[in-house]
N, C-alpha and C. Protein backbone atom coordinates (compact mmCIF):
# COMPACT_ATOMS: atom_id res chain seq x y z
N UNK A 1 105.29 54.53 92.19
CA UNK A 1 106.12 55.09 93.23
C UNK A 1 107.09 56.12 92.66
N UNK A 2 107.92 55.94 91.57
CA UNK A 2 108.56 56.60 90.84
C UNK A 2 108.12 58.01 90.34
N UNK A 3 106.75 57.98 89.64
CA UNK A 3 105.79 59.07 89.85
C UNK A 3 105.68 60.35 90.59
N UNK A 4 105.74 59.39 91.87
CA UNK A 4 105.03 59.90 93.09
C UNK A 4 106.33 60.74 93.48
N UNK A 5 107.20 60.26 93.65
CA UNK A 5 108.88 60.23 93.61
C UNK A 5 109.23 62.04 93.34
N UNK A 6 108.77 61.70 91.62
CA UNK A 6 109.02 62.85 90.79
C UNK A 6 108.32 64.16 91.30
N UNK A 7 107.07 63.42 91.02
CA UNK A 7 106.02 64.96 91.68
C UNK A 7 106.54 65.54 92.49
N UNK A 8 106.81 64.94 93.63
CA UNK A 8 107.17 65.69 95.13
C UNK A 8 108.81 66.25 94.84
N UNK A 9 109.13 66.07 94.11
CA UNK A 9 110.88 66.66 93.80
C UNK A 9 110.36 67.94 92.89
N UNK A 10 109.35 67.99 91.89
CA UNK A 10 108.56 69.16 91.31
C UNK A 10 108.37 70.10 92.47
N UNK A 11 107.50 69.69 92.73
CA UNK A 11 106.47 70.40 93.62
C UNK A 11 107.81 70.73 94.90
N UNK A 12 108.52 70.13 95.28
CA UNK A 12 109.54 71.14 96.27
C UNK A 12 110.23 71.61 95.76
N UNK A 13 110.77 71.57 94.13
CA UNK A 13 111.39 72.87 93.88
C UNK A 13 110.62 74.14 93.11
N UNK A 14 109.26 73.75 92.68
CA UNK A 14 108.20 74.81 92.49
C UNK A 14 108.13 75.66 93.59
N UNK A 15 108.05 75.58 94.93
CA UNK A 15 107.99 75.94 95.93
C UNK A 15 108.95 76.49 96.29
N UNK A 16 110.31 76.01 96.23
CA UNK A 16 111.61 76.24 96.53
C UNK A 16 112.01 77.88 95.09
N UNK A 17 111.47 77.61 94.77
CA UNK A 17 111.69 79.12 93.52
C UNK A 17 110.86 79.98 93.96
N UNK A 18 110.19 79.80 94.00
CA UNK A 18 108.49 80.44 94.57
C UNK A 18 108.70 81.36 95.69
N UNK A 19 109.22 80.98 96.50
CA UNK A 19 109.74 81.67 97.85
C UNK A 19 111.15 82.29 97.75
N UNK A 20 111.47 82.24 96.79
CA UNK A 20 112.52 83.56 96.61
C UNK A 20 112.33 84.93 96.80
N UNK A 21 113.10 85.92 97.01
CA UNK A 21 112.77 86.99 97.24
C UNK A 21 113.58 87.66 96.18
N UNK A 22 112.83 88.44 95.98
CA UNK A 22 113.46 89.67 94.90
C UNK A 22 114.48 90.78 95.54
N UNK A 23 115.14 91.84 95.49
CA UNK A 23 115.34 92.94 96.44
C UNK A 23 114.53 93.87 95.68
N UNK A 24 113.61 94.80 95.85
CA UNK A 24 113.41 95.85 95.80
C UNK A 24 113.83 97.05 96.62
N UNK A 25 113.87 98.12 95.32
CA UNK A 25 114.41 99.41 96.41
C UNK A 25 113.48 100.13 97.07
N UNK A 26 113.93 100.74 98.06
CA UNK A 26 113.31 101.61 99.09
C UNK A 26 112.62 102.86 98.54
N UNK A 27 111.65 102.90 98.32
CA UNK A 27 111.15 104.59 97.43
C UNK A 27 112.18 105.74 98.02
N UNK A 28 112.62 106.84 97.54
CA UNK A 28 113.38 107.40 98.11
C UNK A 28 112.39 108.63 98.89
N UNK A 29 112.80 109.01 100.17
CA UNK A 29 111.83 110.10 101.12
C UNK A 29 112.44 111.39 100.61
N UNK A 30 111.63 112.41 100.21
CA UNK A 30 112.11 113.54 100.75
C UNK A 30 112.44 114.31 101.61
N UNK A 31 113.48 114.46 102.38
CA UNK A 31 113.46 114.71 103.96
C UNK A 31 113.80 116.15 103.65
N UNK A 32 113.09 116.41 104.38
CA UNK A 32 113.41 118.53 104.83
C UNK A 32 113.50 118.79 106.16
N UNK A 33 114.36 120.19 106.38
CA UNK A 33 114.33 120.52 107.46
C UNK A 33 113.43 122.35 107.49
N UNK A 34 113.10 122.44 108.20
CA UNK A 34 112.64 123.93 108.40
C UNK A 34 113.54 124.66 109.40
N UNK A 35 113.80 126.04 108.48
CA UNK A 35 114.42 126.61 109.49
C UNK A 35 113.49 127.77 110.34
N UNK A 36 114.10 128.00 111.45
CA UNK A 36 113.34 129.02 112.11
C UNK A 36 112.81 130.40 110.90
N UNK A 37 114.05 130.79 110.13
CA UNK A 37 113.88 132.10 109.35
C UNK A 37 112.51 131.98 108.03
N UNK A 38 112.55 129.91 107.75
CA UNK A 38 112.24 130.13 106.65
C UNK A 38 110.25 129.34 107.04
N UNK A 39 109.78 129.61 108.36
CA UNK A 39 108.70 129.53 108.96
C UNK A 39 107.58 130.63 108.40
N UNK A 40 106.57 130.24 107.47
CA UNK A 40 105.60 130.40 107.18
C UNK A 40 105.10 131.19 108.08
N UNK A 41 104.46 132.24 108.56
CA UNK A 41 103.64 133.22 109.22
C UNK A 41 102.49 133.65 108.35
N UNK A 42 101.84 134.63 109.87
CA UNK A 42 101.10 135.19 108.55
C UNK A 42 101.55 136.26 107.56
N UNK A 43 102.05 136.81 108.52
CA UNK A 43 102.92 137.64 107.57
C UNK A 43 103.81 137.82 106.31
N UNK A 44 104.08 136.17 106.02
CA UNK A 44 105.05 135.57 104.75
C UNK A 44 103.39 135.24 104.49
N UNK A 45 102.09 135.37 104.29
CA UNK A 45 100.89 135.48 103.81
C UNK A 45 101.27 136.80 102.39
N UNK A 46 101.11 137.77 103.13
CA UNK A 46 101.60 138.67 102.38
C UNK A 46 102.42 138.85 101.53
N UNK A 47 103.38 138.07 101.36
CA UNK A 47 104.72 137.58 100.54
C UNK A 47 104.44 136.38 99.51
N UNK A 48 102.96 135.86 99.62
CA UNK A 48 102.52 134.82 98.63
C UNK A 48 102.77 133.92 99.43
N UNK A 49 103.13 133.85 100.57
CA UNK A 49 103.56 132.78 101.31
C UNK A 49 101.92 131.82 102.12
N UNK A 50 101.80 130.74 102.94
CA UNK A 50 100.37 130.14 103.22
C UNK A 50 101.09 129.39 103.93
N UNK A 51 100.62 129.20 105.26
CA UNK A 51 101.14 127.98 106.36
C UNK A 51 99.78 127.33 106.45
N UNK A 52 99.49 126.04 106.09
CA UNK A 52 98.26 125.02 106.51
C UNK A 52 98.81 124.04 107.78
N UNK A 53 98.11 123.81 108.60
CA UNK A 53 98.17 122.56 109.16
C UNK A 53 97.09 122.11 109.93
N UNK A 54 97.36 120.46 109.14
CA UNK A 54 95.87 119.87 109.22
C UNK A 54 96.28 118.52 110.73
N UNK A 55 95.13 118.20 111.47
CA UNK A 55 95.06 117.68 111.92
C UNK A 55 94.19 116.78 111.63
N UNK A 56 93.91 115.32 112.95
CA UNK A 56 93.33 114.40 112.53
C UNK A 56 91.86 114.80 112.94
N UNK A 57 91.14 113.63 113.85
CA UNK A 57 89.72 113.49 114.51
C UNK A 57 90.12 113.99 115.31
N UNK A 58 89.39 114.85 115.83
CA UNK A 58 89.26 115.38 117.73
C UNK A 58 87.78 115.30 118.00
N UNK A 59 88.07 113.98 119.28
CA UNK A 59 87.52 112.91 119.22
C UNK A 59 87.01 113.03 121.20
N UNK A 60 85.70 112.65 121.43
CA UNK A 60 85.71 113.01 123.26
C UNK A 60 85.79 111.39 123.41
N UNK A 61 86.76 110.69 123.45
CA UNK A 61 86.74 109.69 123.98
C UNK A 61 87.22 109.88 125.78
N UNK A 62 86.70 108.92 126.56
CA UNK A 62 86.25 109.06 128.00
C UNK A 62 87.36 109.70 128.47
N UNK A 63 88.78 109.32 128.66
CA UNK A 63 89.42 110.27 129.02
C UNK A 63 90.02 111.70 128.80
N UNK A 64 89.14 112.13 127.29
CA UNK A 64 89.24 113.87 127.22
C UNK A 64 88.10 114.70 127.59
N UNK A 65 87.08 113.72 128.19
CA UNK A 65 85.78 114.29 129.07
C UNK A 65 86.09 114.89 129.91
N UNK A 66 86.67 115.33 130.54
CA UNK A 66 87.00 115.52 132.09
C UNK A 66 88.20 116.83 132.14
N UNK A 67 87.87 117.89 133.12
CA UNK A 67 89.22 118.50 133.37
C UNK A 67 89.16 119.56 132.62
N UNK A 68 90.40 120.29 132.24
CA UNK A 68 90.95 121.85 131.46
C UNK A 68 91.10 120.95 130.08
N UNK A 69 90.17 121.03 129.10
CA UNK A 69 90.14 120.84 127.93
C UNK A 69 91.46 121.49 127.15
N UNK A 70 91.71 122.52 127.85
CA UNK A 70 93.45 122.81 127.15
C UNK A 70 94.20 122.69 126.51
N UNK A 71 94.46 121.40 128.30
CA UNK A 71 95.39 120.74 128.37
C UNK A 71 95.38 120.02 127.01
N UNK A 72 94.67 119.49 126.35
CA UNK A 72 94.74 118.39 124.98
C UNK A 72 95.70 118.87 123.79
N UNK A 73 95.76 120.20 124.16
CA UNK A 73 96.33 120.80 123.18
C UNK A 73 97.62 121.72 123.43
N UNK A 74 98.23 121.22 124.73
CA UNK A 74 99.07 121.99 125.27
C UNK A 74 100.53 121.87 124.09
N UNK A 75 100.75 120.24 123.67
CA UNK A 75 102.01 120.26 122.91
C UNK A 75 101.66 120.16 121.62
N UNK A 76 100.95 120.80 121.05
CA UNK A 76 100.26 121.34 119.91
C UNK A 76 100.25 122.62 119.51
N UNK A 77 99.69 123.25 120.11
CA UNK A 77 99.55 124.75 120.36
C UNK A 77 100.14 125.88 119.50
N UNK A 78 101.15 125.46 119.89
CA UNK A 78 102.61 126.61 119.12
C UNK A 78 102.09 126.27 117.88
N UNK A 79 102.56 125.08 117.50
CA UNK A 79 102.29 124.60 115.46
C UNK A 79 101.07 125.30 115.30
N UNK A 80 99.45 124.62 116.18
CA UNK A 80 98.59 125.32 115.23
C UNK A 80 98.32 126.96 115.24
N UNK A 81 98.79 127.46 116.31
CA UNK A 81 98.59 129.32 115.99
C UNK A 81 99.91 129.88 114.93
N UNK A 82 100.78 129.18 114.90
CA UNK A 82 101.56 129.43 113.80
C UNK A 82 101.06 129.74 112.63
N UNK A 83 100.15 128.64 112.12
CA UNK A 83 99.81 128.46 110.66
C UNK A 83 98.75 129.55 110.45
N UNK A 84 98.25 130.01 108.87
CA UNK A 84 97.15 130.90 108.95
C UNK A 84 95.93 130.07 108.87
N UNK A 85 95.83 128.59 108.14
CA UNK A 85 94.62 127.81 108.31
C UNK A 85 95.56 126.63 109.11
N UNK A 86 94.06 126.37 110.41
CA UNK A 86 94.80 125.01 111.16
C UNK A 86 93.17 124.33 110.82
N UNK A 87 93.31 123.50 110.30
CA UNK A 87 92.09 122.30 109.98
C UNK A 87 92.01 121.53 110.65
N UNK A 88 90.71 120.90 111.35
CA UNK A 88 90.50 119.60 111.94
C UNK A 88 89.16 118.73 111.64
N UNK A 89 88.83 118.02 111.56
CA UNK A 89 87.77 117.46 111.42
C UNK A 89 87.07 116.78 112.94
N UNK A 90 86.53 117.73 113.43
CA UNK A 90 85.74 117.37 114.80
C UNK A 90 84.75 116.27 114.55
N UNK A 91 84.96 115.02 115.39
CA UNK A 91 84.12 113.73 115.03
C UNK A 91 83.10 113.66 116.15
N UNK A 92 82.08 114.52 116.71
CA UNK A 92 80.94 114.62 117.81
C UNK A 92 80.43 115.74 117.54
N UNK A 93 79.32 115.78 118.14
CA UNK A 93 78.25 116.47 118.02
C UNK A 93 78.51 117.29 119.30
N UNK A 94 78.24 118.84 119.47
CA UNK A 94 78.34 119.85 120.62
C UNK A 94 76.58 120.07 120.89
N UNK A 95 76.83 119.78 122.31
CA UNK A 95 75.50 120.19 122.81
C UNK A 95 75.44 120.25 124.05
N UNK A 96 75.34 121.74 124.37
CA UNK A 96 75.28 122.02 125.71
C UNK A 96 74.21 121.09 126.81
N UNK A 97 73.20 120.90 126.15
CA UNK A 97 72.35 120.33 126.65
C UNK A 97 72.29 118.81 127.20
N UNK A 98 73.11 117.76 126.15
CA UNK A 98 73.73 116.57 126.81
C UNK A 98 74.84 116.33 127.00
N UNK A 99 75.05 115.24 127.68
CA UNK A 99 76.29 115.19 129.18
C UNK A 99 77.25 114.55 128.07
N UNK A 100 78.65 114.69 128.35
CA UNK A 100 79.51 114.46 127.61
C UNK A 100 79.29 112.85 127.46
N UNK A 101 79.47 112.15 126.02
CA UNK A 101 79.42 110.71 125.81
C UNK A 101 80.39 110.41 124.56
N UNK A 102 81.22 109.02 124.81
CA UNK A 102 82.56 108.22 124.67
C UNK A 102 81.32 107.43 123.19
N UNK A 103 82.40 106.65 122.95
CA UNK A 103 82.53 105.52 122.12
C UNK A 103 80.90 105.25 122.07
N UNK A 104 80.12 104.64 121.64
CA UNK A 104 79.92 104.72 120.29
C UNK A 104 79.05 105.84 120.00
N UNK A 105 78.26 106.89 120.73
CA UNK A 105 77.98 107.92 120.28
C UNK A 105 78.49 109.18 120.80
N UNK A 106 79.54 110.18 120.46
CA UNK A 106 79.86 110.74 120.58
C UNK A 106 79.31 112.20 120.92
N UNK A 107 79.39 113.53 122.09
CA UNK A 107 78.47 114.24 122.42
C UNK A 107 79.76 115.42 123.45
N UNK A 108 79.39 116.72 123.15
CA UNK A 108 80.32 117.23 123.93
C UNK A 108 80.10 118.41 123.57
N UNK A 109 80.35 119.14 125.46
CA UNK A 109 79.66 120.82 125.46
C UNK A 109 80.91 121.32 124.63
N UNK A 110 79.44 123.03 124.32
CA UNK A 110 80.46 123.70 123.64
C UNK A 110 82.34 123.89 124.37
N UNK A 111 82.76 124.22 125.79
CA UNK A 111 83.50 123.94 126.15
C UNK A 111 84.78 123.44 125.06
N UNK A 112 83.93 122.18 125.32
CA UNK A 112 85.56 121.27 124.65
C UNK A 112 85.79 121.75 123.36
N UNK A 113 84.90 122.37 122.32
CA UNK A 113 85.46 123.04 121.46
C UNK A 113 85.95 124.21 121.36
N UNK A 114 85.48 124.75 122.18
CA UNK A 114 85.99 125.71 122.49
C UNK A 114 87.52 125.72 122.93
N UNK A 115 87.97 125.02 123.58
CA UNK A 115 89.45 124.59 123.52
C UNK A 115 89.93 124.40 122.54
N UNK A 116 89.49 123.99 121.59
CA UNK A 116 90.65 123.33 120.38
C UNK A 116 90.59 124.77 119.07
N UNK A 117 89.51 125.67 119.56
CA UNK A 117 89.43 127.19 118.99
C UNK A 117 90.12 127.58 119.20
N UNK A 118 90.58 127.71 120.75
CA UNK A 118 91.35 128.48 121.97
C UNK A 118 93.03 127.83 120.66
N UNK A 119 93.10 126.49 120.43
CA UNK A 119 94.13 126.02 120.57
C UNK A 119 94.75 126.46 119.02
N UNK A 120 93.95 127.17 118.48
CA UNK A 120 94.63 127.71 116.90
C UNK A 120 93.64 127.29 116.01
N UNK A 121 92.87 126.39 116.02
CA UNK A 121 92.18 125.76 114.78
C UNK A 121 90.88 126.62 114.77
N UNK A 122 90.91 127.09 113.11
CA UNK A 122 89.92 127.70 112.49
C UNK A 122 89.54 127.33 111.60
N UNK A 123 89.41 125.99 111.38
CA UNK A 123 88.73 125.34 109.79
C UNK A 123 88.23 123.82 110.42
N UNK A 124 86.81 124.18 110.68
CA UNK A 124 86.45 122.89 110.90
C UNK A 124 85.71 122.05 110.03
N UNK A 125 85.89 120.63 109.97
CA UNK A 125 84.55 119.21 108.84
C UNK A 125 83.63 118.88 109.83
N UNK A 126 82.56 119.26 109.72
CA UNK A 126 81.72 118.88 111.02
C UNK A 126 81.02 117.10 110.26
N UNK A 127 81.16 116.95 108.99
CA UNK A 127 80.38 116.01 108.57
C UNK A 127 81.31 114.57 108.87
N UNK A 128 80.95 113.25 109.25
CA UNK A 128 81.72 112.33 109.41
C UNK A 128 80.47 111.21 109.72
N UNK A 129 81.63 109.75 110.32
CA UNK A 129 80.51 109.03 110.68
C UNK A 129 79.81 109.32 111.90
N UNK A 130 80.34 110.00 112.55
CA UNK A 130 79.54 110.48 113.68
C UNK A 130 78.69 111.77 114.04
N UNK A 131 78.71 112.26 113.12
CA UNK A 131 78.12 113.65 113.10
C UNK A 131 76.39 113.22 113.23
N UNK A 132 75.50 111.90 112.84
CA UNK A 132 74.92 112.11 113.06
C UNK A 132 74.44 110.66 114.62
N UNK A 133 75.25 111.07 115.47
CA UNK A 133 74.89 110.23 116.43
C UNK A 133 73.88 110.74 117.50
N UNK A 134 73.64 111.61 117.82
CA UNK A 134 72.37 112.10 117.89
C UNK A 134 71.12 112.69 116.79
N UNK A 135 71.19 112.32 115.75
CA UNK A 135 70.26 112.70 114.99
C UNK A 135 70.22 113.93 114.70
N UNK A 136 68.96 114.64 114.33
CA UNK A 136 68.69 116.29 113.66
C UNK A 136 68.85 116.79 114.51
N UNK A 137 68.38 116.83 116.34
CA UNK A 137 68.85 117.83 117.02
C UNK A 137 70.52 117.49 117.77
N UNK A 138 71.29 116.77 117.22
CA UNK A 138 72.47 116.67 117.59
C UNK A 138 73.46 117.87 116.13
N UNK A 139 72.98 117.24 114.94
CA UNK A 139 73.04 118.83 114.08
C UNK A 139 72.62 119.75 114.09
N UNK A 140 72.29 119.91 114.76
CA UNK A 140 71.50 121.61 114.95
C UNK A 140 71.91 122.12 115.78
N UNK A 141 72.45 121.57 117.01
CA UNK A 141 72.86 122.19 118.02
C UNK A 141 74.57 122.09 117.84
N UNK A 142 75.23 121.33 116.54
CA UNK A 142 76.55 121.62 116.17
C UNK A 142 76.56 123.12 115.73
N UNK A 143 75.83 122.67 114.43
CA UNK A 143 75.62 124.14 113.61
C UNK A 143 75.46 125.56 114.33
N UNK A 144 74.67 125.52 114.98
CA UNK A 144 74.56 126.18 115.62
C UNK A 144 75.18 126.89 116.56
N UNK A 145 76.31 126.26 117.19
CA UNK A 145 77.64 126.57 117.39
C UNK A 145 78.06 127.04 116.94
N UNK A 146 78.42 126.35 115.94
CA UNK A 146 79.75 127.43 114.97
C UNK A 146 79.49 128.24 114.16
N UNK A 147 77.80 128.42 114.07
CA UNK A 147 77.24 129.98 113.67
C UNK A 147 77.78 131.43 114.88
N UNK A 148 77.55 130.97 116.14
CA UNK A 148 77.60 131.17 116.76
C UNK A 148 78.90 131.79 116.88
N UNK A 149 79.79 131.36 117.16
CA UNK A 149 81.07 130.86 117.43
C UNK A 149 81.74 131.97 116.24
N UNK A 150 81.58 131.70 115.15
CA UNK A 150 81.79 132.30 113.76
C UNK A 150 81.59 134.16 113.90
N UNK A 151 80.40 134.73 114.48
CA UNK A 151 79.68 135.28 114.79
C UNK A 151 80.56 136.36 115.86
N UNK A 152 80.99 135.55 116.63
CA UNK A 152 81.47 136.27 117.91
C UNK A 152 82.86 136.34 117.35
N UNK A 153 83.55 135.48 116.72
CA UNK A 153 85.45 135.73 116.28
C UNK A 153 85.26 136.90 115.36
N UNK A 154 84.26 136.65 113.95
CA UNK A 154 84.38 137.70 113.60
C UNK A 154 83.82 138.90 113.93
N UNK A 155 83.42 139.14 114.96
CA UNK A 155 83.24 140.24 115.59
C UNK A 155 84.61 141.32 116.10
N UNK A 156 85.45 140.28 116.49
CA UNK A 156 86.83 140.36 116.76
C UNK A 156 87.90 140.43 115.83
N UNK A 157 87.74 140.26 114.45
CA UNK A 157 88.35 139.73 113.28
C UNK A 157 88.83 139.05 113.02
N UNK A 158 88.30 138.31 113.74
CA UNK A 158 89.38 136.64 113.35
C UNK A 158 88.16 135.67 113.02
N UNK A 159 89.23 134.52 111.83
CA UNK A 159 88.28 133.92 111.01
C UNK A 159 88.01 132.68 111.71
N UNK A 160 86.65 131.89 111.78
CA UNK A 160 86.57 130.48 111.95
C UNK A 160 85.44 129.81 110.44
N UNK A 161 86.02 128.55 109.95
CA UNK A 161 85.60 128.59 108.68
C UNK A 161 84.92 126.95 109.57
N UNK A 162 83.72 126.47 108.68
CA UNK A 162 83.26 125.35 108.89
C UNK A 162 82.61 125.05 107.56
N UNK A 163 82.28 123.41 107.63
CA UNK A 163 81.17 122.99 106.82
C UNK A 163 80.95 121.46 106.86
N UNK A 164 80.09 121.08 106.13
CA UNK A 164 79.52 119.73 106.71
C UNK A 164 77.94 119.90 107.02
N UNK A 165 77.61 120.71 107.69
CA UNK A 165 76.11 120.58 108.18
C UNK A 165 75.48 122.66 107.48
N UNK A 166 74.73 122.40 106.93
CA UNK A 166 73.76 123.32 106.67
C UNK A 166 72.84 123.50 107.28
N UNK A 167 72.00 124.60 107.21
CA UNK A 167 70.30 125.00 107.58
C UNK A 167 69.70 124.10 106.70
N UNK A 168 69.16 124.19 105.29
CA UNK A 168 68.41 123.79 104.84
C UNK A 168 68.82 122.92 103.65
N UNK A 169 68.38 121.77 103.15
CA UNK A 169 68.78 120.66 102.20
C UNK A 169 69.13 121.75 101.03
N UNK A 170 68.67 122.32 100.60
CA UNK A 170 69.03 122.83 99.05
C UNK A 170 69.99 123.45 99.14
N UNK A 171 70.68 124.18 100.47
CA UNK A 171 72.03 124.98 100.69
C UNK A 171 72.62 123.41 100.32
N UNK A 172 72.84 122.39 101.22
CA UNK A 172 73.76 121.62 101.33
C UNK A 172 73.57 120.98 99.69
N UNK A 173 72.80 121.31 98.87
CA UNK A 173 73.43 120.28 97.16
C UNK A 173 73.65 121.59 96.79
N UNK A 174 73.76 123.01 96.70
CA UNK A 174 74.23 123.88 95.78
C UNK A 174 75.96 124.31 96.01
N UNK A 175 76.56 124.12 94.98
CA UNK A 175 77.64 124.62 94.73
C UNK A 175 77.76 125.84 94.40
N UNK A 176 78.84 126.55 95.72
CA UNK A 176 78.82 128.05 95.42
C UNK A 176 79.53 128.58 94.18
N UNK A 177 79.54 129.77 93.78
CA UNK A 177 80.21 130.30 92.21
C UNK A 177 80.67 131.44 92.17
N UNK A 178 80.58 131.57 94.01
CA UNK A 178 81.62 133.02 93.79
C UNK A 178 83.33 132.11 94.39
């Protein structure tokens, strides 16, 4: 009994140490402010200057099916035409040909990208887990887009940059060297 006694007076203050807490400090943040004057353009391009801004997935889940595709990007907007590269990684496949589709395979007319073009972004990742939810002709009819797409801005002089999906397998393993 005495034993038994002991153990359990161990074992609750093993426990009783155990569950102490240390303090650790807080990593310290760098906080900045931007001022209006000291805003990246393109024009501070020229000055050595570079405004990026990257975004997340733009994504057709069921309720951005529908309506002025725009709108998605209405309180956005300003930031991404600001910058000289606005990046996104588009997670669906564009195809005029099938009807817009949600969760788990993703599908959406040129349209809706066309909005988020409209909305500043010129650097798209077409490759992800969903890029191939329709298969080869769900890539082909991406690509094909933003050949497209590419085609007609710079016609206009303005840049749209992509990658992720190629024409042919040996483009997609060669690393360029210019």
């Amino acid at each position: 009994m005495k034993r038994v006694f002991i153990s359990v007076i161990f074992l609750a203050g093993l426990l009783f140490a155990s569950c102490e807490s240390s303090k650790v400090e807080e990593p310290k943040v760098n906080e900045f402010e931007i001022k209006e004057d000291e805003l990246v353009t393109s024009q501070n391009f020229l000055d050595g200057k570079l405004l990026l801004t990257f975004a997340g997935d733009i994504m057709a889940h069921s309720e951005n099916t529908r309506g002025n595709f725009q709108d998605i990007y209405t309180e956005i907007e300003d930031i991404v035409k600001q910058a000289d590269f606005s990046f996104a990684n588009l997670e669906t496949s564009v195809d005029n040909k099938k009807e817009y589709s949600s969760y788990p395979r993703f599908s959406v007319k040129e349209k809706y990208a066309d909005a988020a073009i409209e909305a500043g972004f010129n650097v798209f990742s077409l490759v992800n887990n969903h890029c191939n939810d329709f298969g080869k002709a769900g890539l082909e009819s991406t690509r094909k887009y933003f050949e497209k797409k590419q085609n007609q801005l710079n016609a206009q002089n303005k840049e749209l940059y992509f990658a992720g999906i190629k024409k042919k397998q040996r483009r997609a393993n060669t690393v360029r060297s210019d």
